[in-house]
Protein backbone atom coordinates (compact mmCIF):
# COMPACT_ATOMS: atom_id res chain seq x y z
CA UNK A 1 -52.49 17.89 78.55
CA UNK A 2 -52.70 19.52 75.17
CA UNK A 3 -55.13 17.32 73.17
CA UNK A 4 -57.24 20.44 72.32
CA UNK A 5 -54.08 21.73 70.84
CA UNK A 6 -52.75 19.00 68.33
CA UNK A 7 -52.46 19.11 64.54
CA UNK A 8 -55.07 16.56 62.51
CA UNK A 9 -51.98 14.37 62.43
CA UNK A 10 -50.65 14.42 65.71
CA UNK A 11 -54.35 13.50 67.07
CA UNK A 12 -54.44 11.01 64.71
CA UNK A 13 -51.05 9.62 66.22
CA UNK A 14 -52.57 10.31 69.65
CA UNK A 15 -55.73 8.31 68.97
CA UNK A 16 -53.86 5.32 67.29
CA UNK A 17 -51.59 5.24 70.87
CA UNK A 18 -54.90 5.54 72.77
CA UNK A 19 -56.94 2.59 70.97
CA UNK A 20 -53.38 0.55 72.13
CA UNK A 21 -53.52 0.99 75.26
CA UNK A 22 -57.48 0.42 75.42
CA UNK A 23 -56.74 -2.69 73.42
CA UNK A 24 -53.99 -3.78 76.33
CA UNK A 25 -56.04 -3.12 79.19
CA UNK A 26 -59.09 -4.62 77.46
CA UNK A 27 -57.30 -8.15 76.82
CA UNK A 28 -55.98 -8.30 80.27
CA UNK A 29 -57.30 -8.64 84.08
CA UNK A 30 -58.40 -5.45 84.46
CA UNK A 31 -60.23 -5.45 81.17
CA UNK A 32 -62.83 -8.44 81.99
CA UNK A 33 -63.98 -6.24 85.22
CA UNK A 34 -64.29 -3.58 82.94
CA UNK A 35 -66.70 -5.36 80.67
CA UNK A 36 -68.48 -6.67 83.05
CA UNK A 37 -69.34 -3.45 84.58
CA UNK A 38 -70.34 -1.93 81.19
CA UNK A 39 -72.23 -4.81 80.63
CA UNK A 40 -74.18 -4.91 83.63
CA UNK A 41 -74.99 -0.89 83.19
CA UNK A 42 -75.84 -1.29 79.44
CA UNK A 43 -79.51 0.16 78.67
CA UNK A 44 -80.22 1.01 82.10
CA UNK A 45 -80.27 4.97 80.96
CA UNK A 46 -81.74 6.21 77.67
CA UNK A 47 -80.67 9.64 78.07
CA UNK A 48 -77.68 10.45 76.16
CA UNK A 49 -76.02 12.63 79.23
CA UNK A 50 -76.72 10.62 82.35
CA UNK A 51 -75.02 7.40 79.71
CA UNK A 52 -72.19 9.46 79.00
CA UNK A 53 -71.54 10.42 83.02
CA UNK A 54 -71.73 6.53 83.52
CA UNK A 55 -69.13 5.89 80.90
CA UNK A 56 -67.08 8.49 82.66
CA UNK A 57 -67.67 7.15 85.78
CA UNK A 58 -66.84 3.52 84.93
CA UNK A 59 -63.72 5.11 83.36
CA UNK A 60 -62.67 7.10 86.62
CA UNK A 61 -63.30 3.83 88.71
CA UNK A 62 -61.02 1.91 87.07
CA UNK A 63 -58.43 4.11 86.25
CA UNK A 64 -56.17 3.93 89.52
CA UNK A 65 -56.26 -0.45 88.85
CA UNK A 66 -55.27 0.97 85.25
CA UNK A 67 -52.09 2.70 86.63
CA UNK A 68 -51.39 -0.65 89.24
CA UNK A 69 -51.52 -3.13 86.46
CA UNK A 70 -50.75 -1.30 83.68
CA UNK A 71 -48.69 1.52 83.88
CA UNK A 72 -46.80 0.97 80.39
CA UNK A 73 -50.67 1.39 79.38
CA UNK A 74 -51.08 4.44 81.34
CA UNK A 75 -47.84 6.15 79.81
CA UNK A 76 -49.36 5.47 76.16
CA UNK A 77 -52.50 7.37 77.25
CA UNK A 78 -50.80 10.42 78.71
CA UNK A 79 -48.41 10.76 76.32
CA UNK A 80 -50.72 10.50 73.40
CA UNK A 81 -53.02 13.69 75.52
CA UNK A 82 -49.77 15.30 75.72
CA UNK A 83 -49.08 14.63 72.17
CA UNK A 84 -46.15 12.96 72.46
CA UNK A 85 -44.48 9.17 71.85
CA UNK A 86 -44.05 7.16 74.99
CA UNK A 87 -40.11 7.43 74.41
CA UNK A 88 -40.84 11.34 74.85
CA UNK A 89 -43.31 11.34 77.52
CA UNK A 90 -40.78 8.65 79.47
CA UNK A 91 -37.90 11.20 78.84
CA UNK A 92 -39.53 14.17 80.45
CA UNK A 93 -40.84 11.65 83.31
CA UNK A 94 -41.02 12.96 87.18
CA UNK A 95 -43.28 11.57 89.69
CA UNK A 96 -44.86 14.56 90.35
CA UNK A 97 -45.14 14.86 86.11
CA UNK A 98 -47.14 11.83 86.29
CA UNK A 99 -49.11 12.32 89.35
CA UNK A 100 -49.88 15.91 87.76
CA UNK A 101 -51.09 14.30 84.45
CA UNK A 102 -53.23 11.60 86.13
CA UNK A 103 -55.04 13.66 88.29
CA UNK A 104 -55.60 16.28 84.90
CA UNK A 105 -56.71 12.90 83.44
CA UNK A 106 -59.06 11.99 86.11
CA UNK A 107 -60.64 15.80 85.94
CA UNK A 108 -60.56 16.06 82.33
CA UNK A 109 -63.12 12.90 82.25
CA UNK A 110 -65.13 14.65 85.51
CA UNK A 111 -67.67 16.55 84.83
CA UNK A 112 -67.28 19.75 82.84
CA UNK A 113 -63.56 17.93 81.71
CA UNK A 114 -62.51 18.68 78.11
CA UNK A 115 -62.43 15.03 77.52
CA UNK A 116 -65.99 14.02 78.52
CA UNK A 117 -66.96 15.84 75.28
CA UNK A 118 -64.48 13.96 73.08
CA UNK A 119 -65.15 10.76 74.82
CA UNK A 120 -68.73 11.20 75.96
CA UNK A 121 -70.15 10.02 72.64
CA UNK A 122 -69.26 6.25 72.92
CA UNK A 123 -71.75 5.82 75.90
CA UNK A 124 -74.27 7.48 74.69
């Protein structure tokens, strides 16, 4: 995972590919239990950290269902932390590739990750 590393324009990209898979996974199955749970943990903290480790948390929960029902979903999000299309990221593709970058993914959004930072700020 290299999104620390990326250009203005190749986060840019990366952000666009992001905000389609979140717009996939939103509009589908997994994206109404999703809601709900946000929904049901809205306002319950008003400090800005223990919202943000929620939103992470609800994140993490949901992320193996994610890679079930929608993997194509799950390739747009590592590719775009990898900075890469999904063409590219499918091209380089190994199981252990993917199981690598998914469990980066999963730690990255833990506590401490270098996404909770980036991401962190839309719960809170």
């Amino acid at each position: 995972m290299r999104i620390n590393e990326l250009s203005a324009d190749e986060f840019a990209r990366s952000m666009a590919l992001i905000g389609e898979a979140i717009d996939h996974v939103a509009n589908g199955g997994v994206g109404a239990d999703i809601v709900a749970e946000i929904a049901a943990g809205a306002g319950k903290s008003e400090d800005r950290e223990a919202a943000a480790e929620w939103g992470m948390g609800v994140i993490a929960k949901f992320l193996p269902r994610v890679l079930n029902e929608n993997v194509t979903d799950a390739y747009m999000v590592l590719a775009a932390l990898d900075g890469q299309t999904v063409e590219e990221y499918e091209a380089c593709f190994t199981p252990a590739k993917f199981a690598a970058d998914t469990r980066a993914l999963v730690a990255a959004l833990g506590e401490g990750g270098e996404l909770r930072e980036l991401f962190g700020s839309f719960f809170a």
